[in-house]
N, C-alpha and C. Protein backbone atom coordinates (compact mmCIF):
# COMPACT_ATOMS: atom_id res chain seq x y z
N UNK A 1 138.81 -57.32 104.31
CA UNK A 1 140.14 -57.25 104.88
C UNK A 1 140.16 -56.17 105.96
N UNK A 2 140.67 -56.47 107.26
CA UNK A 2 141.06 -55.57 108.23
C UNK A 2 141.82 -54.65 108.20
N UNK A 3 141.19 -53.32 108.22
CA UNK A 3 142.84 -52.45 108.13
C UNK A 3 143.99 -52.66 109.26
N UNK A 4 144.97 -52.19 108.57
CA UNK A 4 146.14 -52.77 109.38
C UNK A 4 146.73 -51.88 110.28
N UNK A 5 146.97 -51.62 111.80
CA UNK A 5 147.10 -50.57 112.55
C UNK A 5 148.76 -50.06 112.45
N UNK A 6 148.97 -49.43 110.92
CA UNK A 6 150.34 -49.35 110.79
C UNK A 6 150.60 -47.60 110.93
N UNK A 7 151.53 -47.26 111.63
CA UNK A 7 151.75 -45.58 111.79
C UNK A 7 151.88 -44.93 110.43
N UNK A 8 151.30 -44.19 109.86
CA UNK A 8 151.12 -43.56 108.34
C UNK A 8 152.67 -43.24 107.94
N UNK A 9 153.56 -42.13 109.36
CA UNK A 9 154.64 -42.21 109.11
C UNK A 9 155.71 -43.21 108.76
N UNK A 10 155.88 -44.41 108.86
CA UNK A 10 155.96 -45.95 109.07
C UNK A 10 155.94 -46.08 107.71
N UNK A 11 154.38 -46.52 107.02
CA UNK A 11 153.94 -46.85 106.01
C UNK A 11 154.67 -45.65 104.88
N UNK A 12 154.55 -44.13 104.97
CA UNK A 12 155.58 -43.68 104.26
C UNK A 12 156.84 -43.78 104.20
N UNK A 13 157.77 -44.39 105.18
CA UNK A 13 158.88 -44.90 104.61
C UNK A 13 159.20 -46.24 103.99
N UNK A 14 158.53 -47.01 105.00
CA UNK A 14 158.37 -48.29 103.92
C UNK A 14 158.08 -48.34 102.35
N UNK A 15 156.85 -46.90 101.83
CA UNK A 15 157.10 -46.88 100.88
C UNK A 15 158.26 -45.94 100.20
N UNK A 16 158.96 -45.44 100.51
CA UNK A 16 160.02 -45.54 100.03
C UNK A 16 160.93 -46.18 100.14
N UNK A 17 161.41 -47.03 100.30
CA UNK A 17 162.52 -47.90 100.42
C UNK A 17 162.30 -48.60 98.78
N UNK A 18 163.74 -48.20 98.47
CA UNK A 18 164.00 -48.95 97.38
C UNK A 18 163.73 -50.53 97.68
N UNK A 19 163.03 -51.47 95.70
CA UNK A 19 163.16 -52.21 95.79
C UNK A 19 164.15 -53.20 96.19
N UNK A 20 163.85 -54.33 96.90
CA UNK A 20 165.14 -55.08 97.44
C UNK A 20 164.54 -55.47 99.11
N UNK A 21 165.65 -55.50 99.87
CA UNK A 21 165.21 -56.11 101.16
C UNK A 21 165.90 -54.78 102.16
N UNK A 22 165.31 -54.98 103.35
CA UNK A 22 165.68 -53.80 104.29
C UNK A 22 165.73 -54.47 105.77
N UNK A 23 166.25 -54.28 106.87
CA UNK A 23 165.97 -54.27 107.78
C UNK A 23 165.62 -53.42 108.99
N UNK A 24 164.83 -54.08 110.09
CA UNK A 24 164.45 -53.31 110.75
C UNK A 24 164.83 -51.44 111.37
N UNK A 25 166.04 -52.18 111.67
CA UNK A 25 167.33 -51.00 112.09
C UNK A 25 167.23 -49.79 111.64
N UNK A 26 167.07 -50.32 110.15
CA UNK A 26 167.19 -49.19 108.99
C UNK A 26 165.57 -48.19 108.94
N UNK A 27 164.71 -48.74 109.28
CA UNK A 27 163.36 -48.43 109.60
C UNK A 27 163.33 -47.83 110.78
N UNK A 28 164.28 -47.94 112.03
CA UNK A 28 163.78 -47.49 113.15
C UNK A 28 164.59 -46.18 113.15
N UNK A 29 166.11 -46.12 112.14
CA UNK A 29 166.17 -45.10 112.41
C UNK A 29 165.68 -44.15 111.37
N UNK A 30 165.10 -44.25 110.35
CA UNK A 30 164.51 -43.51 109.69
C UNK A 30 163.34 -42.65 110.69
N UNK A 31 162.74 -43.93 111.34
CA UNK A 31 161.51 -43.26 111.46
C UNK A 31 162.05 -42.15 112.94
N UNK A 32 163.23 -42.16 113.64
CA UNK A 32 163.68 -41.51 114.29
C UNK A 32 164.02 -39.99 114.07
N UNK A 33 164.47 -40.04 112.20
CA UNK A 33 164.59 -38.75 111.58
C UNK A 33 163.37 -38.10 111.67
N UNK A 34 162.55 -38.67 111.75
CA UNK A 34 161.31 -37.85 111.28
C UNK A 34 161.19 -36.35 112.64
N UNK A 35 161.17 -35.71 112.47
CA UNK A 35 161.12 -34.52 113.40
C UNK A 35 160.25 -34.56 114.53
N UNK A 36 158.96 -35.00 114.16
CA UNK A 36 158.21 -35.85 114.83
C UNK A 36 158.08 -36.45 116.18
N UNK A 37 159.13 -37.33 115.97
CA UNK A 37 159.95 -38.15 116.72
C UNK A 37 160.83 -38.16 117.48
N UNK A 38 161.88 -36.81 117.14
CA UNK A 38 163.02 -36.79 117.85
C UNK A 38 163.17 -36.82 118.93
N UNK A 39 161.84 -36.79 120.22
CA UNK A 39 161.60 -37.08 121.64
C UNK A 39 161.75 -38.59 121.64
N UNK A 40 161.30 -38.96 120.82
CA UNK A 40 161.13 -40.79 121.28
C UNK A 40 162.16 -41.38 121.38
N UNK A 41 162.80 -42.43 122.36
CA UNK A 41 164.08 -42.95 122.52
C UNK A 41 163.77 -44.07 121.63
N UNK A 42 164.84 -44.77 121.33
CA UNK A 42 165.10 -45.72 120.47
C UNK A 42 164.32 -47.07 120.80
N UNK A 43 164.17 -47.35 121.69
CA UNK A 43 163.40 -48.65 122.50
C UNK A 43 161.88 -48.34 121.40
N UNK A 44 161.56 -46.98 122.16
CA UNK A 44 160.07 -47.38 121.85
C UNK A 44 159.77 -47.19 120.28
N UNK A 45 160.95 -46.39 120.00
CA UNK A 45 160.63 -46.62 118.38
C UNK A 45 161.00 -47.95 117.76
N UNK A 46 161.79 -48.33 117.99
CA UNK A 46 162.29 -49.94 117.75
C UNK A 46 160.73 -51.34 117.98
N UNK A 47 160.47 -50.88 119.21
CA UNK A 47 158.77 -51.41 119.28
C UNK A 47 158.10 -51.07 118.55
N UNK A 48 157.76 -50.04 118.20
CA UNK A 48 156.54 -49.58 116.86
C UNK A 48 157.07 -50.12 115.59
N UNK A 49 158.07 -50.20 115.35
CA UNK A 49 158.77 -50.96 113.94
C UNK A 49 158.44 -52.00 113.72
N UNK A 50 159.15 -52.90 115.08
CA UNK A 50 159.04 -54.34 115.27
C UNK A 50 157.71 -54.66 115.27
N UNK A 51 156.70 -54.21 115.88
CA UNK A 51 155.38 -54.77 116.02
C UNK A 51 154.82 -54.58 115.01
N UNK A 52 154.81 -53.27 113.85
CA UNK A 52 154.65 -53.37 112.37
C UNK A 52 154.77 -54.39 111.39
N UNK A 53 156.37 -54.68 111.52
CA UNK A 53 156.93 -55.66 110.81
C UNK A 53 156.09 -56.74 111.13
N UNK A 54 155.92 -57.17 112.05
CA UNK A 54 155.24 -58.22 112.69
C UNK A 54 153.70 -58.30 111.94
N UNK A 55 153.23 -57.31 112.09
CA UNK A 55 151.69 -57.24 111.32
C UNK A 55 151.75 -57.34 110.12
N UNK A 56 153.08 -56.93 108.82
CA UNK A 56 153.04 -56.90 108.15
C UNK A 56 153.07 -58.11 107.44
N UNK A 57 154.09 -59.13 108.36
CA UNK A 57 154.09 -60.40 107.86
C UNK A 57 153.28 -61.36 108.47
N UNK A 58 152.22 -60.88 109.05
CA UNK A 58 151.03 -61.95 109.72
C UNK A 58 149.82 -61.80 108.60
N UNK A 59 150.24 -60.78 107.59
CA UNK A 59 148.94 -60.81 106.38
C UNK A 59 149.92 -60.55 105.19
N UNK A 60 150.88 -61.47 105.15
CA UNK A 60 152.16 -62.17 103.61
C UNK A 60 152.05 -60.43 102.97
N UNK A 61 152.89 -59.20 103.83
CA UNK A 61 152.73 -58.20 102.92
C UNK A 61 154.44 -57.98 102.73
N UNK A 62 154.87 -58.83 103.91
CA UNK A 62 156.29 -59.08 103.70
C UNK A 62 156.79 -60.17 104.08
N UNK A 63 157.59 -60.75 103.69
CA UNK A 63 158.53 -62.11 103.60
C UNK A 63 160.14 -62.21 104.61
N UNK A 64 160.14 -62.66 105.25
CA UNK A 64 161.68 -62.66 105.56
C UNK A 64 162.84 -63.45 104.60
N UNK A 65 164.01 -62.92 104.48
CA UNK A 65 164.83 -63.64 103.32
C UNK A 65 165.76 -63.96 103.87
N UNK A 66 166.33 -64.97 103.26
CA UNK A 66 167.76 -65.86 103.81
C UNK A 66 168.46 -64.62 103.18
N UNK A 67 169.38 -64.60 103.86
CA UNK A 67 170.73 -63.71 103.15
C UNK A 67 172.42 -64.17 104.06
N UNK A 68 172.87 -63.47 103.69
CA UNK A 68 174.18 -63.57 105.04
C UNK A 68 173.92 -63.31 106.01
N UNK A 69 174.88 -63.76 106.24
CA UNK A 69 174.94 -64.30 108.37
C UNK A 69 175.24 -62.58 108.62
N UNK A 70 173.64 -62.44 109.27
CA UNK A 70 173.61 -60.89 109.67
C UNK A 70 173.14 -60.73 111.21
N UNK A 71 172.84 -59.89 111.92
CA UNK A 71 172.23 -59.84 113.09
C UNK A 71 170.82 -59.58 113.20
N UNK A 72 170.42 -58.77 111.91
CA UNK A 72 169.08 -58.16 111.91
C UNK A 72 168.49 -59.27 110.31
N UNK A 73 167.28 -59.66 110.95
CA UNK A 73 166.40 -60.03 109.91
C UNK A 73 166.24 -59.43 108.48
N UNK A 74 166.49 -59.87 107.28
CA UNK A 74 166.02 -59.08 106.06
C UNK A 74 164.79 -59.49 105.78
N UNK A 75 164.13 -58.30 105.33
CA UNK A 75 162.54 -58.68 104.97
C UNK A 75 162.39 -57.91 103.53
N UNK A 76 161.52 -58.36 102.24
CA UNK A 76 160.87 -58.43 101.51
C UNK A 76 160.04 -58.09 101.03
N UNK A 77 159.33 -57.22 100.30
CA UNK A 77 157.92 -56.94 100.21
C UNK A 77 157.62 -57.76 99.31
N UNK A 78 156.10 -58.26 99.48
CA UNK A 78 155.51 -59.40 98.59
C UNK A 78 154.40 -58.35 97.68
N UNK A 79 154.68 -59.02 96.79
CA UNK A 79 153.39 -58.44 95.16
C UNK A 79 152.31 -57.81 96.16
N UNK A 80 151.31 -58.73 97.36
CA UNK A 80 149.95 -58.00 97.86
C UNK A 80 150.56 -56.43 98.23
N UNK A 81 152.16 -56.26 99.23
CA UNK A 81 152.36 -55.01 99.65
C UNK A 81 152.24 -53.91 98.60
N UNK A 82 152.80 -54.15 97.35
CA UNK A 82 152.63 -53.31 96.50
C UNK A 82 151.44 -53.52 95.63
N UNK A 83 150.45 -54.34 95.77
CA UNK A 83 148.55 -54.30 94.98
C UNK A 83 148.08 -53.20 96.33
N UNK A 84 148.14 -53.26 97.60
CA UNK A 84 147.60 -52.28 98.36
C UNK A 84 148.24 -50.86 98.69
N UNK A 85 149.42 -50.81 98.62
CA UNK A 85 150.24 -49.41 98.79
C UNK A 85 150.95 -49.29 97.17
N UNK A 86 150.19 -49.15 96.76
CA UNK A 86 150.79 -48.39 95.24
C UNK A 86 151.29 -46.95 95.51
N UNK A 87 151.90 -46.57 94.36
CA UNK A 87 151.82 -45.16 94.62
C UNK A 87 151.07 -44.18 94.18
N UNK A 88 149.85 -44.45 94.51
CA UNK A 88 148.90 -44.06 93.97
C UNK A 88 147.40 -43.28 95.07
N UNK A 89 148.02 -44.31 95.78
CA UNK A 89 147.77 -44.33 97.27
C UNK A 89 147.94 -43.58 98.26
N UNK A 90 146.54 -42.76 98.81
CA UNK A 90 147.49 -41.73 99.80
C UNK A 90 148.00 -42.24 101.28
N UNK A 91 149.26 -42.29 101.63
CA UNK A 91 149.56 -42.71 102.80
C UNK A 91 149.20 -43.04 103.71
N UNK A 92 149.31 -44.03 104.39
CA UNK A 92 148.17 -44.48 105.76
C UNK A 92 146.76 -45.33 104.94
N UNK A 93 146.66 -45.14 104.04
CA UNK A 93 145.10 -45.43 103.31
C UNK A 93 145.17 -47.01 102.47
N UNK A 94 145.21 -47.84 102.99
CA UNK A 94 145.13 -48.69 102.00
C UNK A 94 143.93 -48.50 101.00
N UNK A 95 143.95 -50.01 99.50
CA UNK A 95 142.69 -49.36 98.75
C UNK A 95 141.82 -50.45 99.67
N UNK A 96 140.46 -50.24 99.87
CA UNK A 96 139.75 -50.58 100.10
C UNK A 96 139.09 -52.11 99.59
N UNK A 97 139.14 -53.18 100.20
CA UNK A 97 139.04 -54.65 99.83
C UNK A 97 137.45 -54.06 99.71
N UNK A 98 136.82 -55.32 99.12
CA UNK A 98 135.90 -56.18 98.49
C UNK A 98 134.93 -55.70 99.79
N UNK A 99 133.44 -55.50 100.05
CA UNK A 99 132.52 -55.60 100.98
C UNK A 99 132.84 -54.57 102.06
N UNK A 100 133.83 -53.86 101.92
CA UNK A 100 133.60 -52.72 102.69
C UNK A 100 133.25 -51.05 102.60
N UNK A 101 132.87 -50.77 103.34
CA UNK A 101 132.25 -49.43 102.61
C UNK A 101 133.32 -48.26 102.88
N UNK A 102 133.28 -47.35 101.21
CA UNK A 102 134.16 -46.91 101.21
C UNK A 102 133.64 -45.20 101.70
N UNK A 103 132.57 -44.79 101.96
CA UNK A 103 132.52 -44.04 103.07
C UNK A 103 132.83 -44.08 104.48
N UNK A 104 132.38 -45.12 105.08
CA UNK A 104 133.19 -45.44 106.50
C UNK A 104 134.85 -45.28 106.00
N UNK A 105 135.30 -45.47 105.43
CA UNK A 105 136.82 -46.05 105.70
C UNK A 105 136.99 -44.54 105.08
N UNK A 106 136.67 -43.40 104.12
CA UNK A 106 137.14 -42.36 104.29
C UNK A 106 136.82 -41.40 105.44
N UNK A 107 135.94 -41.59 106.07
CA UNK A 107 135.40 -40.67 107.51
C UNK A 107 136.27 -41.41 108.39
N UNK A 108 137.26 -42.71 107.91
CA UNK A 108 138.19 -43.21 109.60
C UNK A 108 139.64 -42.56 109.08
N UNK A 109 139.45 -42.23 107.63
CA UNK A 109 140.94 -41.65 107.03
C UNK A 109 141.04 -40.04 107.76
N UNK A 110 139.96 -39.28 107.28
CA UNK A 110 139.57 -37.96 107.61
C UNK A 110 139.48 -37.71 109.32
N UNK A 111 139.41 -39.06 109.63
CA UNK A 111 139.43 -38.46 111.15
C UNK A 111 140.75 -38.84 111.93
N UNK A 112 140.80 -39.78 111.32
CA UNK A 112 142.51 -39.88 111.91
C UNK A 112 143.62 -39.09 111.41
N UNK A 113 143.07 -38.30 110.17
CA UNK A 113 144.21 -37.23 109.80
C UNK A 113 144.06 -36.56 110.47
N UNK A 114 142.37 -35.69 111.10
CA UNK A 114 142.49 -34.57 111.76
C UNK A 114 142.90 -35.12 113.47
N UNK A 115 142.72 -35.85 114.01
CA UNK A 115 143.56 -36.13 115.17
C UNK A 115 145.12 -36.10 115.32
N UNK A 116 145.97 -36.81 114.10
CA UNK A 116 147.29 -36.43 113.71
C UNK A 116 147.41 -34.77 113.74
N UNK A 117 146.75 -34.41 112.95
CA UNK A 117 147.21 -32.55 112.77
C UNK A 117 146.92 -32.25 114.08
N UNK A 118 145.67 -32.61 114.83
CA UNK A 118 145.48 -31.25 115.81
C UNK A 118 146.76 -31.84 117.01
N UNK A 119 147.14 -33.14 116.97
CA UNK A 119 148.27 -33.51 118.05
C UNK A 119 149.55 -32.73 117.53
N UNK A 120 149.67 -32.45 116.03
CA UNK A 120 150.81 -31.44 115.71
C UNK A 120 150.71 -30.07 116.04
N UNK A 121 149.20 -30.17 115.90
CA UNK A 121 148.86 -28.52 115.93
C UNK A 121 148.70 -28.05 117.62
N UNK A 122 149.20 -29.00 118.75
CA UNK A 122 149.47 -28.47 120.24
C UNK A 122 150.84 -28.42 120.46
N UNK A 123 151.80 -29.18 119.58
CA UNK A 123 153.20 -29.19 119.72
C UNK A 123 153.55 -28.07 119.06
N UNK A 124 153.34 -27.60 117.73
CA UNK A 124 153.22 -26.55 117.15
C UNK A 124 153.00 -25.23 118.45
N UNK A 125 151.89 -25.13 118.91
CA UNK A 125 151.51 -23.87 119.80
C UNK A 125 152.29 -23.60 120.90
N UNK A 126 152.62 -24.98 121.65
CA UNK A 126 153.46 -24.73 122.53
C UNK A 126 155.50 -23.98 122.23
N UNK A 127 155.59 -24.90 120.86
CA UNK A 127 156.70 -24.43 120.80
C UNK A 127 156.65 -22.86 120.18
N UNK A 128 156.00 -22.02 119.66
CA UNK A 128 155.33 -20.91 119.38
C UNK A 128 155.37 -20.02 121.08
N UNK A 129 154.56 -20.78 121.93
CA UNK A 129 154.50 -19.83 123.06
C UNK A 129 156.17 -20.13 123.94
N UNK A 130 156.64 -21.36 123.66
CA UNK A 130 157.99 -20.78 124.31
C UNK A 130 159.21 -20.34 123.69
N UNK A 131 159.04 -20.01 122.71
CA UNK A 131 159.85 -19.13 121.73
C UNK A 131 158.91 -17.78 122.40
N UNK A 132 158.02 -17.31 122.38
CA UNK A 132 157.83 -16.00 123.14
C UNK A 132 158.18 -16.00 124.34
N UNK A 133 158.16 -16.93 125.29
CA UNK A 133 158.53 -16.78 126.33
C UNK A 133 159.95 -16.37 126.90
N UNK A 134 160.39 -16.95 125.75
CA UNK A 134 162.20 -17.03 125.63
C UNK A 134 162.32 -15.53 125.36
N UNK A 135 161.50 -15.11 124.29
CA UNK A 135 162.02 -13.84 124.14
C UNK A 135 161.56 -12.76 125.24
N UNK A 136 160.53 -12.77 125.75
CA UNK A 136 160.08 -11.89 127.32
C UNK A 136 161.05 -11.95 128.04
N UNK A 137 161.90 -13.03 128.39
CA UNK A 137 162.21 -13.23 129.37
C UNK A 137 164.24 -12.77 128.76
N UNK A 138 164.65 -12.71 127.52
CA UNK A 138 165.63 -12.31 127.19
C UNK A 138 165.60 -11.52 125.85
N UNK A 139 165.04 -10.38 126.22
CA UNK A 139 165.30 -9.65 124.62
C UNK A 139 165.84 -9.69 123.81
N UNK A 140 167.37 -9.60 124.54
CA UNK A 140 168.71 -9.34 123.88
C UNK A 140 168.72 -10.67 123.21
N UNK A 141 168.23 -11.91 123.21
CA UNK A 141 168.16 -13.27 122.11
C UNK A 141 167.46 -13.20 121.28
N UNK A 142 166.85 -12.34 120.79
CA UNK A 142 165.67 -12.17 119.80
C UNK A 142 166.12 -12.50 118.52
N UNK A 143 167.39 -11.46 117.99
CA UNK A 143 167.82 -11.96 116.87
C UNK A 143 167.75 -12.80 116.46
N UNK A 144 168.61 -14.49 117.47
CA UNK A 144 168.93 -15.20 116.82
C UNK A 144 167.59 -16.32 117.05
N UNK A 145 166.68 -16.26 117.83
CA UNK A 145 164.74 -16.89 117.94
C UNK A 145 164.19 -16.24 116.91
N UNK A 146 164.32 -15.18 116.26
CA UNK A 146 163.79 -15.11 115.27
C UNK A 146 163.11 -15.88 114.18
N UNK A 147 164.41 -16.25 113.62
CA UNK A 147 164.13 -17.08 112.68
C UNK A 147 163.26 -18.36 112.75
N UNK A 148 163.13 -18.89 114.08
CA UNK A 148 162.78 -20.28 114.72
C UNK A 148 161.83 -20.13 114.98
N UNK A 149 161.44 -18.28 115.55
CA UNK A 149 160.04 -18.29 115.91
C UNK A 149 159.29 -18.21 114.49
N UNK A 150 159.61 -17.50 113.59
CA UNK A 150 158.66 -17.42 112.41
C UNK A 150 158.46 -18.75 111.64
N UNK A 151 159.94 -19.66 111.80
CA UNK A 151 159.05 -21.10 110.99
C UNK A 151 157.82 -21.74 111.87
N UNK A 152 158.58 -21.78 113.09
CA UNK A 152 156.73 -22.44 114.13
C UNK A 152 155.92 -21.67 114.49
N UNK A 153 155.65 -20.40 113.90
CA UNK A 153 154.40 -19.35 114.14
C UNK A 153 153.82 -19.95 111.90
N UNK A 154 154.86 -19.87 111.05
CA UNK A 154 154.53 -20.19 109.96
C UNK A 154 153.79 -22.03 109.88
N UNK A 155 154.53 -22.55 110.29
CA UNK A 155 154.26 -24.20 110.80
C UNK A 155 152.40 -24.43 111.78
N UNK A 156 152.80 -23.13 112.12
CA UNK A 156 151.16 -23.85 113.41
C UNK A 156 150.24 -22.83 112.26
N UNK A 157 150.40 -21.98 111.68
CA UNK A 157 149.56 -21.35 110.98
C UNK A 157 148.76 -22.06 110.21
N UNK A 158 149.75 -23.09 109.52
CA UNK A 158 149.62 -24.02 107.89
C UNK A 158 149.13 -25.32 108.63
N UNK A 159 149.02 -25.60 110.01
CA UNK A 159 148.69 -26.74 110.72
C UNK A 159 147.00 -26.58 111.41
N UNK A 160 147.04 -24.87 111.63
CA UNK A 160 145.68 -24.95 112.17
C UNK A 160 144.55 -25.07 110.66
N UNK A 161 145.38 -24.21 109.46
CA UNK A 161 144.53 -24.24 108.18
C UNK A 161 144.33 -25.77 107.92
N UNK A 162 145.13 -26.58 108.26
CA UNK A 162 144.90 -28.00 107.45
C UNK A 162 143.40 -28.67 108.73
N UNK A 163 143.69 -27.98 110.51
CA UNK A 163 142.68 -28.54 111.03
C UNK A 163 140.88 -28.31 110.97
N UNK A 164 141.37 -27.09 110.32
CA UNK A 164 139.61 -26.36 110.08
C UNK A 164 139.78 -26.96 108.75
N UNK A 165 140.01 -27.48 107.61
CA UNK A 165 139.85 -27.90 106.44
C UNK A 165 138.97 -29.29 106.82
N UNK A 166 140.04 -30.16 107.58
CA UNK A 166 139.35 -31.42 107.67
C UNK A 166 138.27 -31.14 108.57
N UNK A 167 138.20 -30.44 109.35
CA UNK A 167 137.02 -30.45 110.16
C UNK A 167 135.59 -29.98 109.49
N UNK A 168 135.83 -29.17 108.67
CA UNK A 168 134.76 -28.58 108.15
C UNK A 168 134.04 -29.74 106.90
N UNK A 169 135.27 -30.47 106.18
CA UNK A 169 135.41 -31.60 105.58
C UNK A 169 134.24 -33.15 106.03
N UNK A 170 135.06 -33.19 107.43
CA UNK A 170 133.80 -34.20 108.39
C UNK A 170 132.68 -33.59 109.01
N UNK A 171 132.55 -32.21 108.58
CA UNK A 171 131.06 -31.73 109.38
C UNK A 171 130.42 -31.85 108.02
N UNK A 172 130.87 -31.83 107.37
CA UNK A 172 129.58 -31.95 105.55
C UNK A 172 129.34 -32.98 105.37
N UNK A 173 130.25 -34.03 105.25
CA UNK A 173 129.76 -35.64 105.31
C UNK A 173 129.51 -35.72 106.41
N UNK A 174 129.59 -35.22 107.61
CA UNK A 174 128.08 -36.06 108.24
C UNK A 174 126.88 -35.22 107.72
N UNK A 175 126.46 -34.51 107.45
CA UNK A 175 125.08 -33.88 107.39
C UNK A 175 125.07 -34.29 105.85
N UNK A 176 126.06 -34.43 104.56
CA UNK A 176 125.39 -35.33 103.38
C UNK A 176 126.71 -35.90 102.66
N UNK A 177 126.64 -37.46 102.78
CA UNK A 177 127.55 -38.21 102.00
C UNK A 177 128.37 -37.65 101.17
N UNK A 178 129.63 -37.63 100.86
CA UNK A 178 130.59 -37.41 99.79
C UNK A 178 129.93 -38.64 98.59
């Protein structure tokens, strides 16, 4: 089975959504909450949803359902969505089908986590250096950057530890198998 090119963030709300049916809408603006995100306008998050949804039901992991006369599609999760995203499962990771090797598919997990972190871990730095900048440039605001600067000086700290973890992580499996 092909893994499925679904955004991890995505796939964690989907798995939360209570059992029952959901629509898109409700997905796009979730995934809008995500902090993440809050640059992205609604279009293009609405595309990453939609084209999900779309993948999801081109391999029966969801169903569309008759319901009332609505505007937005209701969709379904089918038994396979929950045999591959249990909760058991770490996010983004499906379990691994039949004939594929489950070292490759953890060195594509491990590396696509550390590409996720280190893309957090430049948004992180930057907002770090213009919270100093802010403050060079106005002392007298310090007080109230304070607080903002120490969660994203605390935030890129706990972001660079998670990037030397995985990195050091994929420098051992390559030189000897997990």
């Amino acid at each position: 089975m092909k893994a499925l090119k679904i955004k991890p963030e995505l796939l964690s709300i989907l798995r939360s959504v209570q059992p029952g049916t959901f629509i898109a809408p409700e997905l796009t603006r979730a995934y809008l909450d995500i902090p993440k995100h809050h640059a992205m306008t609604r279009p293009a998050a609405r595309q990453i949803v939609l084209r999900s949804l779309l993948r999801l039901e081109q391999n029966n992991l969801i169903t569309r359902t008759e319901g009332p006369q609505e505007r937005s599609v209701r969709y379904q999760f089918t038994p396979k969505f929950s045999a591959l995203y249990d909760d058991d499962t770490p996010v983004g990771n499906p379990q691994v089908a039949e004939g594929t090797s489950t070292h490759e598919d953890f060195s594509r997990v491990l590396q696509a986590r550390l590409n996720s972190h280190k893309q957090e871990l430049l948004i992180a730095m930057g907002e770090v250096a213009e919270y100093e900048d802010i403050c060079r440039e106005k002392p007298s605001e310090l007080g109230d950057l304070q607080e903002l600067y120490d969660n994203a000086s605390e935030h890129y700290s706990k972001t660079l530890g998670r990037v030397k973890a995985l990195e050091s992580l994929i420098a051992r499996q390559q030189t000897r198998p997990l």
